[in-house]
C-alpha atoms as a PDB file:
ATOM      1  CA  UNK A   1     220.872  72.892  83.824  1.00  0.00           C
ATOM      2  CA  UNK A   2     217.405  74.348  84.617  1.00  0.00           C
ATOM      3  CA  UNK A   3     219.050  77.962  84.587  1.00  0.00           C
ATOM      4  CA  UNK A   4     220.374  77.249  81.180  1.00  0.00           C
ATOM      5  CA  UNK A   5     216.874  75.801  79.556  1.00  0.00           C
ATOM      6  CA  UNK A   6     214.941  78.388  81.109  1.00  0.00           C
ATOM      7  CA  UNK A   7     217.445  81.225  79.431  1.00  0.00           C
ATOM      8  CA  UNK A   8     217.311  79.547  75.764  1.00  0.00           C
ATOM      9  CA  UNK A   9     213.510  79.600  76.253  1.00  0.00           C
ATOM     10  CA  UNK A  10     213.346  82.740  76.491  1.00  0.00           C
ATOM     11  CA  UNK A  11     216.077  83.830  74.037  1.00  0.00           C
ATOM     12  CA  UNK A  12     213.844  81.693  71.948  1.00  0.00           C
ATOM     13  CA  UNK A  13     210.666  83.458  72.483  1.00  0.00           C
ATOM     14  CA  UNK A  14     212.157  87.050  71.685  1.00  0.00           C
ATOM     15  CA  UNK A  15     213.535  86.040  68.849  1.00  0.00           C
ATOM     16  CA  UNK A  16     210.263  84.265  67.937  1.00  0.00           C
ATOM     17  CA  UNK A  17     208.163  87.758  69.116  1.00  0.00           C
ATOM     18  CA  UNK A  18     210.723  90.401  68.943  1.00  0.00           C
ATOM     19  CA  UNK A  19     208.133  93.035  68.713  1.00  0.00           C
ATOM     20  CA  UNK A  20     206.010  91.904  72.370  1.00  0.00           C
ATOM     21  CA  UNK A  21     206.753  94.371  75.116  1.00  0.00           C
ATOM     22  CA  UNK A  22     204.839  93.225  77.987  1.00  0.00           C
ATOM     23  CA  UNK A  23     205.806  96.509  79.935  1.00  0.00           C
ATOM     24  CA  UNK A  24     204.221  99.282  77.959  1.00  0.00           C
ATOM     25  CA  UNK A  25     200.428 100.363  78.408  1.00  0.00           C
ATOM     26  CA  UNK A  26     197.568  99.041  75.961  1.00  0.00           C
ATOM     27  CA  UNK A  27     196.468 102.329  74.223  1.00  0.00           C
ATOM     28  CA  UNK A  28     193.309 101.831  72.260  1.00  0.00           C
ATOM     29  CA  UNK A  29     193.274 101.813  68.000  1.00  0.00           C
ATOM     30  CA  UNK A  30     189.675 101.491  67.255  1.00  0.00           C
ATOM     31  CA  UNK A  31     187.317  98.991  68.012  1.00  0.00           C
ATOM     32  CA  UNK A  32     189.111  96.072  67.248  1.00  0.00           C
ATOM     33  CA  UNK A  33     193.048  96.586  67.686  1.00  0.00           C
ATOM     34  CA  UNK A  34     195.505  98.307  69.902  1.00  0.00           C
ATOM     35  CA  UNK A  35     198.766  99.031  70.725  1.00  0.00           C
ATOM     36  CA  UNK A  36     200.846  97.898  73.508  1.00  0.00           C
ATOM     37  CA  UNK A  37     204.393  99.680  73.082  1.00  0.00           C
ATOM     38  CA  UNK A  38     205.801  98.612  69.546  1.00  0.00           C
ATOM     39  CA  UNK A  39     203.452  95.705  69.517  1.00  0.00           C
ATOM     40  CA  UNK A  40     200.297  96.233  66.916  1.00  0.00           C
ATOM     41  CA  UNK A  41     197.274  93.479  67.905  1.00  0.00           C
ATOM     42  CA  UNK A  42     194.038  93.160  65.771  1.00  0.00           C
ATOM     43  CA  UNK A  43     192.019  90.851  67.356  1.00  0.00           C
ATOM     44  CA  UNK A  44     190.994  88.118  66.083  1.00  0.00           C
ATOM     45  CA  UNK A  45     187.937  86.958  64.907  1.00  0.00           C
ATOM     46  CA  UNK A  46     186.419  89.893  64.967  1.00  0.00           C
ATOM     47  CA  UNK A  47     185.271  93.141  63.109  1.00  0.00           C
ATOM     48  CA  UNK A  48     184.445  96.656  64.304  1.00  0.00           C
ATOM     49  CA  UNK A  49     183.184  99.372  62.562  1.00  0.00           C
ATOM     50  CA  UNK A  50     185.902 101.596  61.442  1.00  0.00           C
ATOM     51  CA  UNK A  51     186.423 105.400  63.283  1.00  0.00           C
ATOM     52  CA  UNK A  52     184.796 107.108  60.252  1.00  0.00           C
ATOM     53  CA  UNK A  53     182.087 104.727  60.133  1.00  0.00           C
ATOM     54  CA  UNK A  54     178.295 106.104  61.242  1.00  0.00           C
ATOM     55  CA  UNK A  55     175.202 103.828  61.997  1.00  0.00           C
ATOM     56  CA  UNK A  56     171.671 104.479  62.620  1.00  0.00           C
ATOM     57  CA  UNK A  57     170.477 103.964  65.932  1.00  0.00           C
ATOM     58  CA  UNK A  58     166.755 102.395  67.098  1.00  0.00           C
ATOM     59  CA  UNK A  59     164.904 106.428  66.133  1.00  0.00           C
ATOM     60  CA  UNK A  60     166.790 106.225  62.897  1.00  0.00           C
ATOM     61  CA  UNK A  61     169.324 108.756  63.948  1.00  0.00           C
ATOM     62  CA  UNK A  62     173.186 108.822  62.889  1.00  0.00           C
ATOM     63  CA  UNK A  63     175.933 108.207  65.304  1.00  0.00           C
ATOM     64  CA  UNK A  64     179.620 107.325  65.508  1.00  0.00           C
ATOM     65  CA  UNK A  65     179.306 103.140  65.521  1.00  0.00           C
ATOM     66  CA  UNK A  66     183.022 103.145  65.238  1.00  0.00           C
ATOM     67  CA  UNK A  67     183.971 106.010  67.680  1.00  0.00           C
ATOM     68  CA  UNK A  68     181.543 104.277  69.884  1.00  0.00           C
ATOM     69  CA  UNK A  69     182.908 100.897  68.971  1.00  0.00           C
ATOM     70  CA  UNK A  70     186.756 102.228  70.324  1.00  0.00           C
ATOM     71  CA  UNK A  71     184.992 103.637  73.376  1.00  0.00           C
ATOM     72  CA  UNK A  72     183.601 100.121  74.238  1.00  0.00           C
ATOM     73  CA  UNK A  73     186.772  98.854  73.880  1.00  0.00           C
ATOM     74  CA  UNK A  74     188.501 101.390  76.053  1.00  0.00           C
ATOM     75  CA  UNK A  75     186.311 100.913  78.726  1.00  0.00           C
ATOM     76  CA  UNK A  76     186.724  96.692  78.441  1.00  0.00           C
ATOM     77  CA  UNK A  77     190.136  97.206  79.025  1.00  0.00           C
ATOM     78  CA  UNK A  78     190.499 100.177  81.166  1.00  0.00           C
ATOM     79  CA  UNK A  79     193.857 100.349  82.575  1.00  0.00           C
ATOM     80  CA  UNK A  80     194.140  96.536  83.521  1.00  0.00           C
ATOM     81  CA  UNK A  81     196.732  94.104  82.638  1.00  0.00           C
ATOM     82  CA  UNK A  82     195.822  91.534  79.543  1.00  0.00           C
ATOM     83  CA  UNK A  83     197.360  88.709  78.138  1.00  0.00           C
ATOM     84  CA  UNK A  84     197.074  87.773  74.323  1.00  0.00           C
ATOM     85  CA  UNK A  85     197.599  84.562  72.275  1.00  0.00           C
ATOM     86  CA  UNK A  86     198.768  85.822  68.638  1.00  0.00           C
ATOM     87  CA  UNK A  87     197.522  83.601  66.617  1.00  0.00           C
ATOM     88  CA  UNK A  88     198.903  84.935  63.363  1.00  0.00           C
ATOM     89  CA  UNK A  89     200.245  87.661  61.951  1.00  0.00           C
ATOM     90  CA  UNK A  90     198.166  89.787  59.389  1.00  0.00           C
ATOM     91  CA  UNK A  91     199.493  91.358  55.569  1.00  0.00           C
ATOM     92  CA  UNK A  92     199.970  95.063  57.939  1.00  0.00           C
ATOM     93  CA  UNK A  93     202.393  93.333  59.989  1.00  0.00           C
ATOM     94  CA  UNK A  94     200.039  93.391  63.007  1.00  0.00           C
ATOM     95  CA  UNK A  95     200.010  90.045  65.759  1.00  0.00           C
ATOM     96  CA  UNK A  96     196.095  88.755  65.405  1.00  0.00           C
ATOM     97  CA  UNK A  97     195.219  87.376  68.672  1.00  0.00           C
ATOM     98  CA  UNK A  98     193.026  86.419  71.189  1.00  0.00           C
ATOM     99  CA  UNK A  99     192.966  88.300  73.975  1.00  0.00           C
ATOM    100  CA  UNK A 100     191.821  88.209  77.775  1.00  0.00           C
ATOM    101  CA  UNK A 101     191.370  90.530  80.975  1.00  0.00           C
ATOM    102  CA  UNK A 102     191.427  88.272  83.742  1.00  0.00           C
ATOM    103  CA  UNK A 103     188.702  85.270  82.811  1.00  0.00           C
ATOM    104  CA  UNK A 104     186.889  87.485  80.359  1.00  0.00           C
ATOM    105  CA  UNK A 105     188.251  86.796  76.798  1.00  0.00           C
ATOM    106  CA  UNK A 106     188.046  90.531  74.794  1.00  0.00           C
ATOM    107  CA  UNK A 107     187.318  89.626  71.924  1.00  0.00           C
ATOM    108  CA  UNK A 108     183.839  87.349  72.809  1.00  0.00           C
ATOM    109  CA  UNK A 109     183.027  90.246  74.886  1.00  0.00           C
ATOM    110  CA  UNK A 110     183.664  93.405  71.924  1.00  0.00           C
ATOM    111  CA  UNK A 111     181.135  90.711  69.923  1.00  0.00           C
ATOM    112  CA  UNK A 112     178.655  89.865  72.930  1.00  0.00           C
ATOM    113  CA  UNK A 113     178.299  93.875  73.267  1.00  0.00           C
ATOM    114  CA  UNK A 114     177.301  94.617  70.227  1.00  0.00           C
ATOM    115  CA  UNK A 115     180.438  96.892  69.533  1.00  0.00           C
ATOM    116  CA  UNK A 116     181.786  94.155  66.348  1.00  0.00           C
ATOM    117  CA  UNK A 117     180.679  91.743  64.595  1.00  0.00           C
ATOM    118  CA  UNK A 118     181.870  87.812  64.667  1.00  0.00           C
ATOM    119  CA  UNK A 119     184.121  87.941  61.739  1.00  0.00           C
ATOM    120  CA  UNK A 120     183.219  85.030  59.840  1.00  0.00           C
ATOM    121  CA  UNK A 121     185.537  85.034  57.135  1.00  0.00           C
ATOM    122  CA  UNK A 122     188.085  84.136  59.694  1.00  0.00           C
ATOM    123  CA  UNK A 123     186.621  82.385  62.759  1.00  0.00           C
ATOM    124  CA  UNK A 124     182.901  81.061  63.440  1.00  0.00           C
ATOM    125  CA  UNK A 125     183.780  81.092  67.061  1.00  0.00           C
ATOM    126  CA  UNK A 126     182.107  84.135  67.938  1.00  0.00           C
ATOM    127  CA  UNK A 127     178.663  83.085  66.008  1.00  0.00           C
ATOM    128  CA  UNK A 128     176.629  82.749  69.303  1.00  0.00           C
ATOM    129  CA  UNK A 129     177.899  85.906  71.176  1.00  0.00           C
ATOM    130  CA  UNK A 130     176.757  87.898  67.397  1.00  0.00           C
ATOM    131  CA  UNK A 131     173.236  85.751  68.074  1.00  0.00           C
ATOM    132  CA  UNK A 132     173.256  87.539  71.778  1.00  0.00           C
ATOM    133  CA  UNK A 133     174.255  90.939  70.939  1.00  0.00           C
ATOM    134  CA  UNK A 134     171.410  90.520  67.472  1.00  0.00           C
ATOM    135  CA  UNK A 135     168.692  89.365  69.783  1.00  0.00           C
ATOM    136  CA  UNK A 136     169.559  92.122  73.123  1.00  0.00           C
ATOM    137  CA  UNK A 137     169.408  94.450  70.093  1.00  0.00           C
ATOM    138  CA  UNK A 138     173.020  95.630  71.883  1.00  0.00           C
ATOM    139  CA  UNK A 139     175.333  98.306  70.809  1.00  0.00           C
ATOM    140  CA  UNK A 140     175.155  97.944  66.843  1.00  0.00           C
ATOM    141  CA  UNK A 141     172.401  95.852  66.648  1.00  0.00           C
ATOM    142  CA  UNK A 142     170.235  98.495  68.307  1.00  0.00           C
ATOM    143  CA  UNK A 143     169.201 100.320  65.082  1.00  0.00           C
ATOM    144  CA  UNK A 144     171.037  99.726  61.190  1.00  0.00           C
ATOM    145  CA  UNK A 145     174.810  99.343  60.163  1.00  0.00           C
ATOM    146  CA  UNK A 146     176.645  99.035  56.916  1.00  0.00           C
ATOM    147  CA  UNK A 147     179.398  96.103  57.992  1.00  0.00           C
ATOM    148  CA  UNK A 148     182.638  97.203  58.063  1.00  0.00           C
ATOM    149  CA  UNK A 149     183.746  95.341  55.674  1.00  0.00           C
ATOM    150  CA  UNK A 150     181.582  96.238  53.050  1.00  0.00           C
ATOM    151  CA  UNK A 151     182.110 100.117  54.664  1.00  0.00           C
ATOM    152  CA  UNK A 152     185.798  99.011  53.921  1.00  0.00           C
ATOM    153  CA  UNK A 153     185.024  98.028  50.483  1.00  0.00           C
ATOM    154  CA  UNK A 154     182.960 101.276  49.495  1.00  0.00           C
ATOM    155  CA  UNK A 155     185.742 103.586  51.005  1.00  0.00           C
ATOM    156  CA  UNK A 156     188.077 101.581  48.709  1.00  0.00           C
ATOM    157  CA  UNK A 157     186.277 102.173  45.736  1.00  0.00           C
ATOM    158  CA  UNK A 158     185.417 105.903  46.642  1.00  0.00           C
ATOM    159  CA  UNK A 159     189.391 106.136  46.503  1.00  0.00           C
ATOM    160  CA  UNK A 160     189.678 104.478  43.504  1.00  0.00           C
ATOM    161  CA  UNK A 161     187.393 106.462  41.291  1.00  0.00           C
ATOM    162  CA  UNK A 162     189.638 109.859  43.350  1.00  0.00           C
ATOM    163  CA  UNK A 163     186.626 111.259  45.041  1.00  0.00           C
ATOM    164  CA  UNK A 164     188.634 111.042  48.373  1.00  0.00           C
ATOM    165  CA  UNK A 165     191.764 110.612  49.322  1.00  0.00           C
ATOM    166  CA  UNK A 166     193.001 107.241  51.110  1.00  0.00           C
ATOM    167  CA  UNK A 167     191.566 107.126  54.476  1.00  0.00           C
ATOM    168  CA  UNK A 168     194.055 106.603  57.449  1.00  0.00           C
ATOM    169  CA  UNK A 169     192.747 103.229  57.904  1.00  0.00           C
ATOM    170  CA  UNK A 170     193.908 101.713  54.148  1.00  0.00           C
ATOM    171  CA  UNK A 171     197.499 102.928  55.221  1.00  0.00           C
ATOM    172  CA  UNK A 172     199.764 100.062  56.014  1.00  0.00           C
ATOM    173  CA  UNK A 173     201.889 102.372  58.458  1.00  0.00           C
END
């Protein structure tokens, strides 16, 4: 009886998540979302600068934010094993989640770092690790950023008038 609850729980959990494969290796997007297999996670809560995106650092000088930002990430993960809690699913098709490395939870840590920003649109639980990062004058915080959202938002309207084309990041893929 235990054998057959055990085996509709999990029928029930890939049918639920058909797209989760626990077996493949996380490869990095940018600096907030990743791959793992067929799997697409943003995580949640959170906002990084987009790859394209440049800040200023503390002299005033331009540099990659979101190059940097998918770097940090990288490195937070390395090649270790995480778990993830989607919490929803996003309009790109992509599992938002919550995600952890042993006891560290990623996304706190991307926001504590000063590599994104607490994303408070959706969640006001990363407020205090933003006030960290802001006051340690860490990764981001160390000189003057556009937020990506509003970096977002000018791209978009950059396309719009046809100065550019659509940046890789707008595409739903």
């Amino acid at each position: 009886m235990a054998s057959l609850i055990i085996a509709f729980a999990i029928l029930y959990l890939l049918d639920r998540f058909p797209d989760i494969d626990f077996q493949s290796r996380v490869s990095v997007t940018d600096g907030d979302s990743f791959r793992r297999g067929k799997q697409r996670i943003r995580l949640f809560g959170i906002d990084a600068p987009e790859l394209a995106q440049e800040c200023l650092d503390a002299k005033g000088r331009p540099y990659a934010c979101g190059q940097a930002a998918k770097r940090a990430l990288q490195e937070l993960i390395g090649g270790a094993e995480i778990s993830c809690e989607v919490v929803e699913r996003d309009k790109y098709r992509r599992d938002v989640a919550r995600c952890r490395k042993d006891d560290l939870e990623i996304n706190r840590e991307m926001v504590r770092l000063g590599w994104a920003l607490a994303y408070e649109r959706h969640s006001i639980d990363y407020l205090v690790a933003e006030a960290t990062a802001r006051n340690a004058r860490r990764g981001l915080w160390q000189g003057h950023f556009q937020t990506p959202e509003d970096f977002r938002a000018e791209q978009r309207d950059t396309v719009n008038r046809g100065d550019i084309g659509e940046p890789p990041w707008l595409e739903a893929d």
